[in-house]
PDB file of N, CA and C in Angstrom:
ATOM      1  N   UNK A   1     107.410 -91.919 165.402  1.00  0.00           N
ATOM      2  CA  UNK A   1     106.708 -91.589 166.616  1.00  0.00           C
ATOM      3  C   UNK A   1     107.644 -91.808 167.789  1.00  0.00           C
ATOM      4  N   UNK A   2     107.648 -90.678 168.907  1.00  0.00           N
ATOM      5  CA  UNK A   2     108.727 -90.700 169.770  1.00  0.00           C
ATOM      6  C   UNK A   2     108.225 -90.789 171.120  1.00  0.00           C
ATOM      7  N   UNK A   3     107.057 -90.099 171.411  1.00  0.00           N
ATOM      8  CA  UNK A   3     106.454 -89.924 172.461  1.00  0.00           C
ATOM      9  C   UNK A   3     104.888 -90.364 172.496  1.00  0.00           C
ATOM     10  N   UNK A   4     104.528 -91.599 172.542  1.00  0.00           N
ATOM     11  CA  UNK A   4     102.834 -91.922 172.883  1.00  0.00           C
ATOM     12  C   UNK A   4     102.470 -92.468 174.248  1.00  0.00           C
ATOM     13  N   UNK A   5     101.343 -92.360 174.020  1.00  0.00           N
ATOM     14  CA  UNK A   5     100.474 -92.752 175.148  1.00  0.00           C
ATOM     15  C   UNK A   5      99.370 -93.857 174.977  1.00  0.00           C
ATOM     16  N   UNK A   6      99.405 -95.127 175.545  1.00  0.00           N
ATOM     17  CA  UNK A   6      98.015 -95.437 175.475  1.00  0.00           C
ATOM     18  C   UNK A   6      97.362 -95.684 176.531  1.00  0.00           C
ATOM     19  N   UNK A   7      96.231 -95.075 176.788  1.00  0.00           N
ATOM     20  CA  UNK A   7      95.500 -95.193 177.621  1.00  0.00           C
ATOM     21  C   UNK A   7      93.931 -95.883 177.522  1.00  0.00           C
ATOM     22  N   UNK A   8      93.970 -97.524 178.615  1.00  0.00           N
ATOM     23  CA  UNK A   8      92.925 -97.861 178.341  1.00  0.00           C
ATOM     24  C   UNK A   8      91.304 -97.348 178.748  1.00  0.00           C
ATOM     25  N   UNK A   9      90.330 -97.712 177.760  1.00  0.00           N
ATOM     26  CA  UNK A   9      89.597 -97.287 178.374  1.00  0.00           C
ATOM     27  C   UNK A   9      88.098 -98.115 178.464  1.00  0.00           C
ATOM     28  N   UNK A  10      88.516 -99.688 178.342  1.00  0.00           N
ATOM     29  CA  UNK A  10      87.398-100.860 178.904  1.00  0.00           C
ATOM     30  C   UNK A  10      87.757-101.434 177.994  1.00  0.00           C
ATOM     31  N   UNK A  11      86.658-102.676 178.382  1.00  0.00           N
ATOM     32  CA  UNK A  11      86.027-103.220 177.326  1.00  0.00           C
ATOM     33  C   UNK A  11      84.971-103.592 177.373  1.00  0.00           C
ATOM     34  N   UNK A  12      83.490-103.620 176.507  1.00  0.00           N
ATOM     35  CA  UNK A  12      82.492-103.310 176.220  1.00  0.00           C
ATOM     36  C   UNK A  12      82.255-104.003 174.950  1.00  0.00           C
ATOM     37  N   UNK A  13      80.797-104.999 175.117  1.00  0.00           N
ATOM     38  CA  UNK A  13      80.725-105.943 174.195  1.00  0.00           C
ATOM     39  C   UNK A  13      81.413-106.705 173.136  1.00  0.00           C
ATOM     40  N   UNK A  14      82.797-107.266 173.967  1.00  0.00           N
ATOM     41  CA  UNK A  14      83.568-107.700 173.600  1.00  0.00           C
ATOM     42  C   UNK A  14      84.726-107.430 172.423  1.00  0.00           C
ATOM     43  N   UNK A  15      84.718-105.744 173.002  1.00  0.00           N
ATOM     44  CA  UNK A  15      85.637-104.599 172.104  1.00  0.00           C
ATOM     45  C   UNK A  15      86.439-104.000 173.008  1.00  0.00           C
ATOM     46  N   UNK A  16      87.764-104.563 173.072  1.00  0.00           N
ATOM     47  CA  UNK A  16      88.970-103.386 173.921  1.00  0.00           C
ATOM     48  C   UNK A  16      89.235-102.014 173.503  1.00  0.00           C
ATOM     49  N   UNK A  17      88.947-101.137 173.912  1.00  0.00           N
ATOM     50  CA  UNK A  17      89.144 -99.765 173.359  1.00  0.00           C
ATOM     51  C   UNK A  17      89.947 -99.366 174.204  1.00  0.00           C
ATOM     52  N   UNK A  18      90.884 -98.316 173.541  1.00  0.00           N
ATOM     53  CA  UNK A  18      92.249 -97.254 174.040  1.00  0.00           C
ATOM     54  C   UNK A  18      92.251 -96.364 173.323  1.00  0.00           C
ATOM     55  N   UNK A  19      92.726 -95.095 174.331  1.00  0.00           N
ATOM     56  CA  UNK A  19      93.075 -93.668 173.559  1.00  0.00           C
ATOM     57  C   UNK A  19      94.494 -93.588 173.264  1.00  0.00           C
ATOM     58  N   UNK A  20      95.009 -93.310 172.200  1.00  0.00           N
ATOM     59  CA  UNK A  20      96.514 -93.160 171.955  1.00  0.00           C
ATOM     60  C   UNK A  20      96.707 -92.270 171.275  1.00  0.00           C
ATOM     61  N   UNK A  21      97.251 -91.445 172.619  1.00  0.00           N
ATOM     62  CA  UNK A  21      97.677 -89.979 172.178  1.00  0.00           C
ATOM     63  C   UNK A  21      99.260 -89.469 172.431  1.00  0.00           C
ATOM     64  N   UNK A  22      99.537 -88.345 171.861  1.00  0.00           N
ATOM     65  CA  UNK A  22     101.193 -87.799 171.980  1.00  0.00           C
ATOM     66  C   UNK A  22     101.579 -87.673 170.654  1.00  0.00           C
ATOM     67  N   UNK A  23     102.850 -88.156 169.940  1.00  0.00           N
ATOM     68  CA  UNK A  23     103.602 -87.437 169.378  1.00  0.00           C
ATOM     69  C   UNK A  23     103.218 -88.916 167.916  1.00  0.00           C
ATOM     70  N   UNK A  24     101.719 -88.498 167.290  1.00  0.00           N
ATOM     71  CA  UNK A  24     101.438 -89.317 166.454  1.00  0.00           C
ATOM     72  C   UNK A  24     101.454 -88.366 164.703  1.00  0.00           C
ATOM     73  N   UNK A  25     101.893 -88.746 164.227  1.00  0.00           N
ATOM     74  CA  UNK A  25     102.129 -88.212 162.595  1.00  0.00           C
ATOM     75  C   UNK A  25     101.421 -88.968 161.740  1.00  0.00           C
ATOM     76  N   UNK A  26      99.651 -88.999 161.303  1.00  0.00           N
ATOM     77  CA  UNK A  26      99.591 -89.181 160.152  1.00  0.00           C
ATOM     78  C   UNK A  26      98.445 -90.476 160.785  1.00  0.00           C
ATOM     79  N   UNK A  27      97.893 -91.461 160.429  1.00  0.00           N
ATOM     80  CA  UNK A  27      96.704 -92.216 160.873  1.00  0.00           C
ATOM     81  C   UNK A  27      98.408 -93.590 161.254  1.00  0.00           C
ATOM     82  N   UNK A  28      98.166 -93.923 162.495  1.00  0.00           N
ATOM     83  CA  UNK A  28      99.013 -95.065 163.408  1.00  0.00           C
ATOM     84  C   UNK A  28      98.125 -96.097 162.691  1.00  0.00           C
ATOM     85  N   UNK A  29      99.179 -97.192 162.394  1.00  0.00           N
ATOM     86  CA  UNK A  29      99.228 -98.604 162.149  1.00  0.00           C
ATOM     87  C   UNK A  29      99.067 -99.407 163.184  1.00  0.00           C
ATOM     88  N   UNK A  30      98.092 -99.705 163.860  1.00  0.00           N
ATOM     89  CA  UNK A  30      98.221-100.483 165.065  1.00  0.00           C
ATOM     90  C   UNK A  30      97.675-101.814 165.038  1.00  0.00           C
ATOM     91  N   UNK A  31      99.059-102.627 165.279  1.00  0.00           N
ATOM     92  CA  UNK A  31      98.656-104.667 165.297  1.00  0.00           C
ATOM     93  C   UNK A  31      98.099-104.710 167.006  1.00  0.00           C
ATOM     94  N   UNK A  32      97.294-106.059 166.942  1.00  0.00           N
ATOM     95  CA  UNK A  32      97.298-106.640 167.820  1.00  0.00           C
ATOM     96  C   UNK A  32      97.439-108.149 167.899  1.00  0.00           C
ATOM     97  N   UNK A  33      98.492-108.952 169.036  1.00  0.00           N
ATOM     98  CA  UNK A  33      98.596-110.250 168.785  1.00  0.00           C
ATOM     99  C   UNK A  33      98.398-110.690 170.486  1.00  0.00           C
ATOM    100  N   UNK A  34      97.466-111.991 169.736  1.00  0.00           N
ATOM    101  CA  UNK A  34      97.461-112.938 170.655  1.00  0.00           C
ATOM    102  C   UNK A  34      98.043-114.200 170.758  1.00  0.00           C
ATOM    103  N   UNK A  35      98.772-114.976 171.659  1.00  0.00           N
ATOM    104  CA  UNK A  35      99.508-115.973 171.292  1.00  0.00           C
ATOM    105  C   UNK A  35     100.365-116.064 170.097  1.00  0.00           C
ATOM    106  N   UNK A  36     101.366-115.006 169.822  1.00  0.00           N
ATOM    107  CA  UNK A  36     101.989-114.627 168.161  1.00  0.00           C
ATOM    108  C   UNK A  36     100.940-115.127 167.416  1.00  0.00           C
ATOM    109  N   UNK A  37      99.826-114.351 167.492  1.00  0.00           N
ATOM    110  CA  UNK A  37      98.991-114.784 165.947  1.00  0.00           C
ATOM    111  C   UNK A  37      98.270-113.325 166.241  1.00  0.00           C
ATOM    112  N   UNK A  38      98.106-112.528 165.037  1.00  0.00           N
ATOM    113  CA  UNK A  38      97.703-111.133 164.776  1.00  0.00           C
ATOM    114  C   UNK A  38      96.232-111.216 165.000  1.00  0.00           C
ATOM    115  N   UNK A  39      95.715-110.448 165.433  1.00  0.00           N
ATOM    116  CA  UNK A  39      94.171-109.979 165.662  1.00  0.00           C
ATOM    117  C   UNK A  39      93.673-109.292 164.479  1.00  0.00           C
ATOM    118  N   UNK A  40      92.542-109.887 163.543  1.00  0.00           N
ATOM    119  CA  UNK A  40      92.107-109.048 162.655  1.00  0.00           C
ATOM    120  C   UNK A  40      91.326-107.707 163.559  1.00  0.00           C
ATOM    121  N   UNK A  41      90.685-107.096 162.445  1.00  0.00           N
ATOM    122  CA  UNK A  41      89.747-106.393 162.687  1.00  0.00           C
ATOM    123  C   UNK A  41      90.224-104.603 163.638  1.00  0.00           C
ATOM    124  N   UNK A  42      91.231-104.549 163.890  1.00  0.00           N
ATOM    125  CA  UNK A  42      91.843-103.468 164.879  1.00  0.00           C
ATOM    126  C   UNK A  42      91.284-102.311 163.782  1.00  0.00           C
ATOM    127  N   UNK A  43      90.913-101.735 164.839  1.00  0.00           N
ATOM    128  CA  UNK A  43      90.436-100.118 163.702  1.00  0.00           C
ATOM    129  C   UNK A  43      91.147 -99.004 164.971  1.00  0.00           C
ATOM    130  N   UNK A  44      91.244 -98.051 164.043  1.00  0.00           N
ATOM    131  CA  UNK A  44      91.434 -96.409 164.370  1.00  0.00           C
ATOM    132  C   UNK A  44      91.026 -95.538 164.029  1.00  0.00           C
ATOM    133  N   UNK A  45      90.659 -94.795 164.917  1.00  0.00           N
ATOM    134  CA  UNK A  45      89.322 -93.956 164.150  1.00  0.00           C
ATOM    135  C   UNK A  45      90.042 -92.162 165.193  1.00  0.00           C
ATOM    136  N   UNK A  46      90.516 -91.083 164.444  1.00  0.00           N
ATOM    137  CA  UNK A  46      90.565 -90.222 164.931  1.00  0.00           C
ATOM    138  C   UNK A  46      89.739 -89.638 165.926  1.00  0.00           C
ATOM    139  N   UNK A  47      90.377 -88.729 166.386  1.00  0.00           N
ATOM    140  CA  UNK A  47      89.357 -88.293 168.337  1.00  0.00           C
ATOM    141  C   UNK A  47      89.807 -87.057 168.105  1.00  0.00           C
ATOM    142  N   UNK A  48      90.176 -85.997 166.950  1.00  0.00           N
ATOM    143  CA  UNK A  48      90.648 -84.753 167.313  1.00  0.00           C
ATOM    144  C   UNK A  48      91.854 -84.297 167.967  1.00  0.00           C
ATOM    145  N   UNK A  49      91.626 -83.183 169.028  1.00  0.00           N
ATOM    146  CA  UNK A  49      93.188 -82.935 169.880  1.00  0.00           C
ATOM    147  C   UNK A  49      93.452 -84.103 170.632  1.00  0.00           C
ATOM    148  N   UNK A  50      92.011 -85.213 170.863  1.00  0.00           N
ATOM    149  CA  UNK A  50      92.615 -86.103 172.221  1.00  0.00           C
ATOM    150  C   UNK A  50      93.084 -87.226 171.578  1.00  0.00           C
ATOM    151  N   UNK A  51      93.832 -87.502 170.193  1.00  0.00           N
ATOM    152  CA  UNK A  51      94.403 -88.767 169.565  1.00  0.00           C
ATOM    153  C   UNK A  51      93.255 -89.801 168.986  1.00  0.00           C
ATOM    154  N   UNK A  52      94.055 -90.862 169.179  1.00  0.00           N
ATOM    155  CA  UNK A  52      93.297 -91.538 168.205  1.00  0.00           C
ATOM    156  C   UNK A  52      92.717 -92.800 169.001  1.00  0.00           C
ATOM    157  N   UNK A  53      91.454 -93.154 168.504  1.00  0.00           N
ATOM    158  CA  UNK A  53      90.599 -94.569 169.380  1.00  0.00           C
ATOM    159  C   UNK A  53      90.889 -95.566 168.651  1.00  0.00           C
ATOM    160  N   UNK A  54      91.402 -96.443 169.632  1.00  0.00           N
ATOM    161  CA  UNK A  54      92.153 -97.762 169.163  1.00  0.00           C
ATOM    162  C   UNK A  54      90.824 -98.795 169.633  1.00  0.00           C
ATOM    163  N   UNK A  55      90.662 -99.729 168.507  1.00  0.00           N
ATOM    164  CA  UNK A  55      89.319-100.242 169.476  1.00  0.00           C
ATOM    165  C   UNK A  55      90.025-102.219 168.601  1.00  0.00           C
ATOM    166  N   UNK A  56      89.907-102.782 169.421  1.00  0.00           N
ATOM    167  CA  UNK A  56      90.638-104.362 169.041  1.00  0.00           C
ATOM    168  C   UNK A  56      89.097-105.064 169.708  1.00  0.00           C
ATOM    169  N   UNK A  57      88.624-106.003 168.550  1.00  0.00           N
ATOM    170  CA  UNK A  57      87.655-106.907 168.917  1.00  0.00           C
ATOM    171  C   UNK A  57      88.511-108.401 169.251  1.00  0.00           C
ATOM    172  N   UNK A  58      87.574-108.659 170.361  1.00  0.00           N
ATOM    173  CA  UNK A  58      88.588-110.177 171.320  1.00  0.00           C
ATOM    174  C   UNK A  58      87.625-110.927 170.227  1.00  0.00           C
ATOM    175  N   UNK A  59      88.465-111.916 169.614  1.00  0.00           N
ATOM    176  CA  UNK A  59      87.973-113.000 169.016  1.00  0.00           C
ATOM    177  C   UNK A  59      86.938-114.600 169.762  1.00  0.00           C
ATOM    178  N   UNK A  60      86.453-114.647 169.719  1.00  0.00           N
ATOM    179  CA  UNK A  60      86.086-115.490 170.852  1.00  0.00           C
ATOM    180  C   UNK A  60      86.550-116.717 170.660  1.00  0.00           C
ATOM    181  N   UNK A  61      87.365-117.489 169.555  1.00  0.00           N
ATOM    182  CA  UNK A  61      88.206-118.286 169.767  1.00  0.00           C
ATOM    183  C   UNK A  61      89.500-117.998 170.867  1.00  0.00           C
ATOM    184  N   UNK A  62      89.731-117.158 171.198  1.00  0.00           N
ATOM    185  CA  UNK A  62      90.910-116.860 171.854  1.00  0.00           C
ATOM    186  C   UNK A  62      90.352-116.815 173.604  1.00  0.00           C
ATOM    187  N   UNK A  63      89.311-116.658 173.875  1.00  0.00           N
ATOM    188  CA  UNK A  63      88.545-116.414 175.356  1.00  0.00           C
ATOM    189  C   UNK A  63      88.822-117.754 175.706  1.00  0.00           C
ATOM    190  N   UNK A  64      89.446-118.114 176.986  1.00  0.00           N
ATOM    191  CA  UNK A  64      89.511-119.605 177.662  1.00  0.00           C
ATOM    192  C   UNK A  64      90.311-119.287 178.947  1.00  0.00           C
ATOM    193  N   UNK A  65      90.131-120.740 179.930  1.00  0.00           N
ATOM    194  CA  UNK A  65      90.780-120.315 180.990  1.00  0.00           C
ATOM    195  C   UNK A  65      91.490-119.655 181.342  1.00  0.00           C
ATOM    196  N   UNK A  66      91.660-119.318 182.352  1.00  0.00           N
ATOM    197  CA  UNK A  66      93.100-118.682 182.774  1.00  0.00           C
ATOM    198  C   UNK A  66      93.153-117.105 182.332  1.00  0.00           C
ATOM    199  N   UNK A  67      94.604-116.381 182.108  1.00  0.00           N
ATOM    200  CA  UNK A  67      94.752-115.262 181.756  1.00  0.00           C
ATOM    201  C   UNK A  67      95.595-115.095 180.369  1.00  0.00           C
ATOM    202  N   UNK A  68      94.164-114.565 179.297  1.00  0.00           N
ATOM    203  CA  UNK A  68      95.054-114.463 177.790  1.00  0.00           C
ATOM    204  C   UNK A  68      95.124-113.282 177.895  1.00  0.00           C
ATOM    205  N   UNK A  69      96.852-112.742 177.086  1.00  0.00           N
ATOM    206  CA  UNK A  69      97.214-111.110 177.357  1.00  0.00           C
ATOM    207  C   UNK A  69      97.416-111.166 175.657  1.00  0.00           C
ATOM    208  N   UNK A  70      96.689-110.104 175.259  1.00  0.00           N
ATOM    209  CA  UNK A  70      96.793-109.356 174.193  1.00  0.00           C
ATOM    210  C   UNK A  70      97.883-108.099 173.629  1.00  0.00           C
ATOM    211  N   UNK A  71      98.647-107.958 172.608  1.00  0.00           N
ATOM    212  CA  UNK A  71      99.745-107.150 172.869  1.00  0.00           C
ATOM    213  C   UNK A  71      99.497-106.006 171.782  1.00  0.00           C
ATOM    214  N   UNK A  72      99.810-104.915 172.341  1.00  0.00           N
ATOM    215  CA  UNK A  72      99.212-103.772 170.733  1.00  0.00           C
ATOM    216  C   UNK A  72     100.645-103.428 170.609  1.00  0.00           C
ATOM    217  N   UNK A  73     100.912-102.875 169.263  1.00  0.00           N
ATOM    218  CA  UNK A  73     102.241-102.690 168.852  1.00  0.00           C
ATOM    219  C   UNK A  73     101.937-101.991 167.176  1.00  0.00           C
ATOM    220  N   UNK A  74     102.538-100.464 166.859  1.00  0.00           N
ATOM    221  CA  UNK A  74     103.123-100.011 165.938  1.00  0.00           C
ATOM    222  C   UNK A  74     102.964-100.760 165.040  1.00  0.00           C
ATOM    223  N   UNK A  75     102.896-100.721 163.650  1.00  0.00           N
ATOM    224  CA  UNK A  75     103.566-101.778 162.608  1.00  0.00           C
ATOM    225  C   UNK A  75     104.585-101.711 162.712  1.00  0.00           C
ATOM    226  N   UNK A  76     105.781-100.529 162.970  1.00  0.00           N
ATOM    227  CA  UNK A  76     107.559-100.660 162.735  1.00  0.00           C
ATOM    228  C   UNK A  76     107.849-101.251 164.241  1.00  0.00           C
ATOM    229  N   UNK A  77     106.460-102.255 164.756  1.00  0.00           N
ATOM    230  CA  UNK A  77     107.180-102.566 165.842  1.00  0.00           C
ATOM    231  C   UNK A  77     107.486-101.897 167.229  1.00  0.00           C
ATOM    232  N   UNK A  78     107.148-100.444 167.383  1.00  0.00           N
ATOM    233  CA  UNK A  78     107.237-100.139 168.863  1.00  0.00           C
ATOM    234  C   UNK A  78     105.854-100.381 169.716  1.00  0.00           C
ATOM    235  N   UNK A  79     106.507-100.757 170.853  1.00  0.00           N
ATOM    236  CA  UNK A  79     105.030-100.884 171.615  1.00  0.00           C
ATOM    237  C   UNK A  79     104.636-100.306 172.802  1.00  0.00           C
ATOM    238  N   UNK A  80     103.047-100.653 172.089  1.00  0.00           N
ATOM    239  CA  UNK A  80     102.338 -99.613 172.710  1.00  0.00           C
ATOM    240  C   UNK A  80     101.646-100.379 174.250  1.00  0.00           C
ATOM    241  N   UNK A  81     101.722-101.741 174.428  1.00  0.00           N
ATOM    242  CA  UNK A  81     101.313-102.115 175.560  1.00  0.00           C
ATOM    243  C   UNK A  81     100.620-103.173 175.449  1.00  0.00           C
ATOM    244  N   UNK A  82      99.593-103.558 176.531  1.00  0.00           N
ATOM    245  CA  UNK A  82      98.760-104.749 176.142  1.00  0.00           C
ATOM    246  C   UNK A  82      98.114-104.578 177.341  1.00  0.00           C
ATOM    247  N   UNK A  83      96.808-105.681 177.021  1.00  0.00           N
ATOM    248  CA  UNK A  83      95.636-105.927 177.793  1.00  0.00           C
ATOM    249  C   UNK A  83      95.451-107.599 178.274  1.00  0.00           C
ATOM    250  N   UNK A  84      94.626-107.502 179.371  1.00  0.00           N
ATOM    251  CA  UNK A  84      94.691-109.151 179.350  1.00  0.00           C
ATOM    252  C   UNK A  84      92.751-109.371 179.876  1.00  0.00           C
ATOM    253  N   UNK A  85      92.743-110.316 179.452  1.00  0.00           N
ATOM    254  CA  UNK A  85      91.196-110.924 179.667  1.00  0.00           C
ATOM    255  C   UNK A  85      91.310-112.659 180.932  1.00  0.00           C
ATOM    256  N   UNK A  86      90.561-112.097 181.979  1.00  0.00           N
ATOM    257  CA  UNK A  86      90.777-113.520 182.712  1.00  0.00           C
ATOM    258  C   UNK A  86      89.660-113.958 183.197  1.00  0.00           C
ATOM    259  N   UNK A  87      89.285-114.729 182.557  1.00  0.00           N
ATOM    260  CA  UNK A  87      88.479-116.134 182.748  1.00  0.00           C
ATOM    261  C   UNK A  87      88.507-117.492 183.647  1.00  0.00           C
ATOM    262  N   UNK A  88      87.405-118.086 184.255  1.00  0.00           N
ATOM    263  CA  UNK A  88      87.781-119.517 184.189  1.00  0.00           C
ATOM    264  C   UNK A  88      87.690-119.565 185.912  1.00  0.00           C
ATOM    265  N   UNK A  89      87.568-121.300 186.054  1.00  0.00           N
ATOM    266  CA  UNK A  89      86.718-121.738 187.542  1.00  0.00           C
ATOM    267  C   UNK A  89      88.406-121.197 188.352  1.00  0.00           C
ATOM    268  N   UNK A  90      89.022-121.772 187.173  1.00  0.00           N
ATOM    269  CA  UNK A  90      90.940-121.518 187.643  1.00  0.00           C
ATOM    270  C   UNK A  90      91.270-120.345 188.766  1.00  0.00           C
ATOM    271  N   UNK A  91      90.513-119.644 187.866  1.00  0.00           N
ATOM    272  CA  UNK A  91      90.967-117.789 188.624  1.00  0.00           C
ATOM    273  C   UNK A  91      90.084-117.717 189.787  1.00  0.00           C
ATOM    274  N   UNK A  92      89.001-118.410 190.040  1.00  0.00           N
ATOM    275  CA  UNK A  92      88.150-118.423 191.062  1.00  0.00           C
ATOM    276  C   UNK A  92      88.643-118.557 192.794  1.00  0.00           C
ATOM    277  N   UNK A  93      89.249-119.929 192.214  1.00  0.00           N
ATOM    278  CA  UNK A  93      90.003-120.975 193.276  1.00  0.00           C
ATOM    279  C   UNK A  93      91.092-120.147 193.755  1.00  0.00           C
ATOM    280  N   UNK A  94      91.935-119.089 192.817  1.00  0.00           N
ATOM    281  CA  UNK A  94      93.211-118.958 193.243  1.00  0.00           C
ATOM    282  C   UNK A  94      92.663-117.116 194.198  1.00  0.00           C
ATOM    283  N   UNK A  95      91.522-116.714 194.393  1.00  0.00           N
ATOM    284  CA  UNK A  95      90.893-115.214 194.340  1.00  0.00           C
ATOM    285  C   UNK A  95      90.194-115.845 195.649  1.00  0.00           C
ATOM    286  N   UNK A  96      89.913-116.770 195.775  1.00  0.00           N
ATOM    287  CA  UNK A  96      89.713-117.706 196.830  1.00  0.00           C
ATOM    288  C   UNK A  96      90.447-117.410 198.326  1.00  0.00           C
ATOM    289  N   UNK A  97      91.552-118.456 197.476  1.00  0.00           N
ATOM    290  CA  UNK A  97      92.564-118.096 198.675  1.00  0.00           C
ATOM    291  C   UNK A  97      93.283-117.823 198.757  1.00  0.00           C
ATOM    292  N   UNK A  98      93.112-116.519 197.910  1.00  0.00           N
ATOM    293  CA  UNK A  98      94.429-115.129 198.027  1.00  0.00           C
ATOM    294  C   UNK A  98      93.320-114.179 199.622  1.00  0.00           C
ATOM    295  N   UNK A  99      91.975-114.471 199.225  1.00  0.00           N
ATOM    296  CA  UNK A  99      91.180-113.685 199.973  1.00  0.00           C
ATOM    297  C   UNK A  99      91.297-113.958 201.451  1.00  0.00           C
ATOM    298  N   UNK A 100      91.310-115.447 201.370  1.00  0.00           N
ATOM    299  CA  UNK A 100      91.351-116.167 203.035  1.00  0.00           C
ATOM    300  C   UNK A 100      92.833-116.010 203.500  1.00  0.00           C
ATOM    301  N   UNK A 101      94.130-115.879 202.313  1.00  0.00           N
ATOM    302  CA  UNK A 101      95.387-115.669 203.064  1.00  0.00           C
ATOM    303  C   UNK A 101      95.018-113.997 203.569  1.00  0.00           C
ATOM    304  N   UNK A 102      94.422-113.049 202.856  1.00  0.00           N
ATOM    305  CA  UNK A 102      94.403-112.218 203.954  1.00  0.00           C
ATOM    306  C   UNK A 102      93.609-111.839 204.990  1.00  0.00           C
ATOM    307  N   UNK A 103      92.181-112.356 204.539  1.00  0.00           N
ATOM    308  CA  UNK A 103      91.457-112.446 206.192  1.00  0.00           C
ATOM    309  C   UNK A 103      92.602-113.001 207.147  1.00  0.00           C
ATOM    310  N   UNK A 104      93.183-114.237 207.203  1.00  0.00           N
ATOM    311  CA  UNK A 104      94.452-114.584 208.046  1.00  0.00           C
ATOM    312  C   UNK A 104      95.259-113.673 208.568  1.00  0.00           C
ATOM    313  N   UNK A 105      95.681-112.628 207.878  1.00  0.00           N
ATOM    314  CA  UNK A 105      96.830-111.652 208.384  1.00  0.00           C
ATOM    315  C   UNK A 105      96.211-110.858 208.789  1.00  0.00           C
ATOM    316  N   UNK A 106      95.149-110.937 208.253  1.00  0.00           N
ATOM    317  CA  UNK A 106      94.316-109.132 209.095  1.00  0.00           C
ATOM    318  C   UNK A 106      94.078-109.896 210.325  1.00  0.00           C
ATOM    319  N   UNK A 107      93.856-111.135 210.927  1.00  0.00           N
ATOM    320  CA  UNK A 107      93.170-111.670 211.890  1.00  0.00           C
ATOM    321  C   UNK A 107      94.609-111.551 213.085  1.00  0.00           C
ATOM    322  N   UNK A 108      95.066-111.692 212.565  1.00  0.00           N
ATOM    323  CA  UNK A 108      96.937-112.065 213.693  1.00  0.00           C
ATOM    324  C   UNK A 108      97.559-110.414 213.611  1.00  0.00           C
ATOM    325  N   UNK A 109      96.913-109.892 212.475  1.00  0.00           N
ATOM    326  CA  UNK A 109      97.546-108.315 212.987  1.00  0.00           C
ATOM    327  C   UNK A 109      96.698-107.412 213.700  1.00  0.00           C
ATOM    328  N   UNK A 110      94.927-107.789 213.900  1.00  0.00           N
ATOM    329  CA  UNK A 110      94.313-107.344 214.858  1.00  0.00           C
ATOM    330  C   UNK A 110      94.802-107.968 216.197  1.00  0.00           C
ATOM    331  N   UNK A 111      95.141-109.351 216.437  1.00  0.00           N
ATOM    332  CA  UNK A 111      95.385-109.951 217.187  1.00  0.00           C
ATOM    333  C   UNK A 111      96.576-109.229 218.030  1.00  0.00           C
ATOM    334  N   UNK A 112      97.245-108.731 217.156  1.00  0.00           N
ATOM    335  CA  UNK A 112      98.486-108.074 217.726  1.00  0.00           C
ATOM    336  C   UNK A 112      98.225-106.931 218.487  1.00  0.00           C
ATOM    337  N   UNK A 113      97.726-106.198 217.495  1.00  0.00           N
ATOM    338  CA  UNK A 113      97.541-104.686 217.920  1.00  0.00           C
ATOM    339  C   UNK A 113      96.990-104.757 219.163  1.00  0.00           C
ATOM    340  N   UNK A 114      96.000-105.255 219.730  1.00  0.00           N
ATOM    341  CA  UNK A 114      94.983-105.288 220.729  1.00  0.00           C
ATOM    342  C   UNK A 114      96.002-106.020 221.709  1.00  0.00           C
ATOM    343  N   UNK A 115      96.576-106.356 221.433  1.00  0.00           N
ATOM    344  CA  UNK A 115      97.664-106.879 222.446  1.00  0.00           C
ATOM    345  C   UNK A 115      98.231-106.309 223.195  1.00  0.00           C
ATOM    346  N   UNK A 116      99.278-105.932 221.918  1.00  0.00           N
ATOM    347  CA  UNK A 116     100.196-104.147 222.098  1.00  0.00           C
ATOM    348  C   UNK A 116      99.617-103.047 222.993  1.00  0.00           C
ATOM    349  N   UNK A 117      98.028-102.894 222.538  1.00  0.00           N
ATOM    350  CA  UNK A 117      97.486-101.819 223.217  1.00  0.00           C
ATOM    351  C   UNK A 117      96.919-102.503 224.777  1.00  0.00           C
ATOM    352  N   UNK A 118      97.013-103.346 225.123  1.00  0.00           N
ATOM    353  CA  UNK A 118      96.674-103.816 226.495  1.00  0.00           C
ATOM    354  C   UNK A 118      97.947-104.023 227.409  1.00  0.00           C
ATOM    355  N   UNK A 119      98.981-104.472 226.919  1.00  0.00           N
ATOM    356  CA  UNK A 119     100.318-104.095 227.504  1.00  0.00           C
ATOM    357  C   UNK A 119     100.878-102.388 227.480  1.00  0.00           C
ATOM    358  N   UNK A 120     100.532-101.663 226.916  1.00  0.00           N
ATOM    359  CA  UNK A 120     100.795-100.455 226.964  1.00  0.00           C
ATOM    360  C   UNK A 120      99.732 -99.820 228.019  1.00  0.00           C
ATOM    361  N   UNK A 121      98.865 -99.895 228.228  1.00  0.00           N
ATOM    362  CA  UNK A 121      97.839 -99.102 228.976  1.00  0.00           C
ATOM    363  C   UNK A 121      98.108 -99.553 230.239  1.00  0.00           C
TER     364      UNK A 121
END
């Protein structure tokens, strides 16, 4: 295989699904690993001209804080990409005050502008 594509397309009751389409010969072998440890259960199920549905069930031992990234990959090893699942009070705190650093800049770059435009007029 020389030329693929995967394209995600959710996840939905705790099933990552992707379309992987292009230059596929024959039903694709597709792993998935989390933390180097393989994901059972990965199925492929043909889609016709539009390739093939890659669908990987998240184990729920593997769901926990923070951000776990999942990796899909060929059996001979080429890869096809990965997904990540993020959880946790962790991601809260940091979405927090990523939000308030930019209320901040929007506040000093309105501040500006209105400035700018009162010295200009």
């Amino acid at each position: 295989m020389s030329e693929v594509t995967l394209t995600p397309l959710g996840i939905k009751g705790g099933v990552w699904s992707g379309l992987l389409s292009g230059d596929v010969v024959g039903v694709p072998q597709v792993k998935a690993h989390h933390a180097q440890r393989e994901v059972e259960g990965v199925k492929v199920t043909e889609r016709g001209a539009d390739g093939w549905l890659i669908q990987v069930p998240i184990p729920a031992d593997t769901i926990a804080d923070g951000v776990q990234t999942y990796v899909l990959t060929l059996a001979d090893g080429t890869d096809l990409g990965s997904f990540a699942l993020l959880a946790g009070e962790g991601l809260g705190h940091d979405i927090r005050a990523e939000m308030a650093l930019l209320r901040a800049e929007l506040d000093m770059l309105k501040r500006a502008f209105r400035r700018h435009c009162t010295e200009t007029s």
